[in-house]
N, C-alpha and C. Protein backbone atom coordinates (compact mmCIF):
# COMPACT_ATOMS: atom_id res chain seq x y z
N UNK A 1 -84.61 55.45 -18.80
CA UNK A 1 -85.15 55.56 -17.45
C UNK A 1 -85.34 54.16 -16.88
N UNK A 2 -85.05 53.91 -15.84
CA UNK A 2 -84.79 52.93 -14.97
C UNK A 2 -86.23 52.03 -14.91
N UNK A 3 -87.25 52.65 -14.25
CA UNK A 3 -88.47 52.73 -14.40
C UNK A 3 -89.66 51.82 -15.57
N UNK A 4 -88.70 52.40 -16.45
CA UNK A 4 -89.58 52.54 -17.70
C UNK A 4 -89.21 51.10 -17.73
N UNK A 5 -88.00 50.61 -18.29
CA UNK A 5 -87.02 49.55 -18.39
C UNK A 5 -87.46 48.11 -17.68
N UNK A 6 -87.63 48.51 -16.36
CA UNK A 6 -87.73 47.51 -15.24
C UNK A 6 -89.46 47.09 -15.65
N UNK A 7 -90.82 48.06 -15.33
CA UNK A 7 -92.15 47.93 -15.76
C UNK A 7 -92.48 47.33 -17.11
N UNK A 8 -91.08 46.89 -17.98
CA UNK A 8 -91.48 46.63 -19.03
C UNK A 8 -91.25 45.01 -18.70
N UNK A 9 -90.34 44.85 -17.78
CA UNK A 9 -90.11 43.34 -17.90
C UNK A 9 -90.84 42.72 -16.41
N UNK A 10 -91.18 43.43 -15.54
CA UNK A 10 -91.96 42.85 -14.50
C UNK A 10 -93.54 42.51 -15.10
N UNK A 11 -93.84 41.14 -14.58
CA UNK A 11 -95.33 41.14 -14.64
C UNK A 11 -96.22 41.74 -14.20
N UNK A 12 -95.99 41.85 -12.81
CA UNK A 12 -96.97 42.37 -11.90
C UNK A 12 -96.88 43.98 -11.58
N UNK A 13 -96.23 44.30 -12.53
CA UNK A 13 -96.48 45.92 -12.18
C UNK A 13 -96.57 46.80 -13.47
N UNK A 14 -97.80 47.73 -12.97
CA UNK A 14 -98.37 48.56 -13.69
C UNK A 14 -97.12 49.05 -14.36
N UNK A 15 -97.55 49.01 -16.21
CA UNK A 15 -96.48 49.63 -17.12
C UNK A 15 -96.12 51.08 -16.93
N UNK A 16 -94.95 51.16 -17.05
CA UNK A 16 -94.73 52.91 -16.78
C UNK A 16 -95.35 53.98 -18.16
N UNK A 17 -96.12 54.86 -17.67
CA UNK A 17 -96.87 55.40 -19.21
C UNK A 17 -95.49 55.54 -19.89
N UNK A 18 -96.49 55.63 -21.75
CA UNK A 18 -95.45 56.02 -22.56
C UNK A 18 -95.18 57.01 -22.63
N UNK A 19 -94.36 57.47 -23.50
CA UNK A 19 -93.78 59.10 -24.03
C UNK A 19 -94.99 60.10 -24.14
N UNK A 20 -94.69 60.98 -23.90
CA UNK A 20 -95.55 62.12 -24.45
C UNK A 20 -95.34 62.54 -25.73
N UNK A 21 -94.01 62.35 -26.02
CA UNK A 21 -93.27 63.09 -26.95
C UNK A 21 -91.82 62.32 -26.57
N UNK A 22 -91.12 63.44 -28.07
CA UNK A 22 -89.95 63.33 -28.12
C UNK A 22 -89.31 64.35 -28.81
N UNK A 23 -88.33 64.84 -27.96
CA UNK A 23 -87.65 66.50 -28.26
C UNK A 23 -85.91 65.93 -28.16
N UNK A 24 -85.22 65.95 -29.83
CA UNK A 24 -83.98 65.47 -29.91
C UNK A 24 -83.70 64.05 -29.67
N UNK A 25 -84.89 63.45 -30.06
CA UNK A 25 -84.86 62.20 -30.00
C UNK A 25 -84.57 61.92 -28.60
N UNK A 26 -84.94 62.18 -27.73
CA UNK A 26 -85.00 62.07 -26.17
C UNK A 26 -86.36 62.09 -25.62
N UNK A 27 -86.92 60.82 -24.96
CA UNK A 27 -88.74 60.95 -24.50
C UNK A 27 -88.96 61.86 -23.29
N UNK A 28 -90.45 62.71 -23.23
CA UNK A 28 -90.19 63.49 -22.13
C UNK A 28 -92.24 62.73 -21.91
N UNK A 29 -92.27 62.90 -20.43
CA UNK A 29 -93.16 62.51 -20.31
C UNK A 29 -93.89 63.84 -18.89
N UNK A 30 -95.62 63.89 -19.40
CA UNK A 30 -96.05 64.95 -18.46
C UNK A 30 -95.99 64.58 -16.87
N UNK A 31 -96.07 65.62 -16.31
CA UNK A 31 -95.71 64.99 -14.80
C UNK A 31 -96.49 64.08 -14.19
N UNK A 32 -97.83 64.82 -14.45
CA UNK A 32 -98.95 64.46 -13.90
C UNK A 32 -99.00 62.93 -14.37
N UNK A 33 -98.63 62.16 -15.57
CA UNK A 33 -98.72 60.72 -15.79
C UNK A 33 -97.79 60.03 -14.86
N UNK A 34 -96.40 60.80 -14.67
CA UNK A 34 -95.53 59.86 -13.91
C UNK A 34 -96.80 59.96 -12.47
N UNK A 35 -96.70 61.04 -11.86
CA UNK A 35 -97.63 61.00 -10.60
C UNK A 35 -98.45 59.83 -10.75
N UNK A 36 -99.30 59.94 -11.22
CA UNK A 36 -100.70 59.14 -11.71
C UNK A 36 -99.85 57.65 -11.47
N UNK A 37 -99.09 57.14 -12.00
CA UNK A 37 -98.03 55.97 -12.21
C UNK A 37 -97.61 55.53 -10.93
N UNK A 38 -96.70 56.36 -10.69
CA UNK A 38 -96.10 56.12 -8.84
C UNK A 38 -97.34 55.74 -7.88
N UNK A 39 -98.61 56.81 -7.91
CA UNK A 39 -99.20 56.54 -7.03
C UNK A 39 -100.33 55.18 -6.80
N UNK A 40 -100.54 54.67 -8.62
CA UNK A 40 -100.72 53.41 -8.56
C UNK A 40 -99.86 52.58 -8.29
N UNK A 41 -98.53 52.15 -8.38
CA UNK A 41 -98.00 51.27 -8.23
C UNK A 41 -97.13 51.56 -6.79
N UNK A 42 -97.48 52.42 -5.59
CA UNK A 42 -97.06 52.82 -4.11
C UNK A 42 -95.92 53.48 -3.94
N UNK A 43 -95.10 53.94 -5.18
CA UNK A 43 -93.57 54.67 -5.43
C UNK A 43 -94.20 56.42 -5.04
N UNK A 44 -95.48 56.73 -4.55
CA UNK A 44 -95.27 57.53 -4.84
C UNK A 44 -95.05 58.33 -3.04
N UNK A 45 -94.11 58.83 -3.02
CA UNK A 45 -93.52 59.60 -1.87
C UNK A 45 -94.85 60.12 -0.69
N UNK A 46 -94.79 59.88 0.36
CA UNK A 46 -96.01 60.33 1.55
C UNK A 46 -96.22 61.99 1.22
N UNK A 47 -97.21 62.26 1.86
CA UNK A 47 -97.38 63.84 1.19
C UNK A 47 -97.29 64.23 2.59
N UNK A 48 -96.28 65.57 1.97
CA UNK A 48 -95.53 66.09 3.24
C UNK A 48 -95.97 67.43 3.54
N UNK A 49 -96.87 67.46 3.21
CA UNK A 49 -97.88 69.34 3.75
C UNK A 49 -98.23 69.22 5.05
């Protein structure tokens, strides 16, 4: 993940959480952390209700 990759080598931005897990040796992470993530670091989309 792009994300993950990039937060690991920028200073100034909040690390992307880790794994939750891993199913087939592939990381899956809960939503609610990515949310939580985006919306600290301003990625996270205007709310459209």
């Amino acid at each position: 993940m792009a994300w993950r990759r990039r937060s690991a080598d920028w200073v100034r931005v909040e690390k992307f959480p880790e794994p939750a897990g891993r199913i087939s040796n592939r990381a899956w992470w809960w939503l609610a952390d990515i949310l939580d993530w985006a919306e600290k670091t301003g990625r996270q989309p205007p709310d459209r209700t």
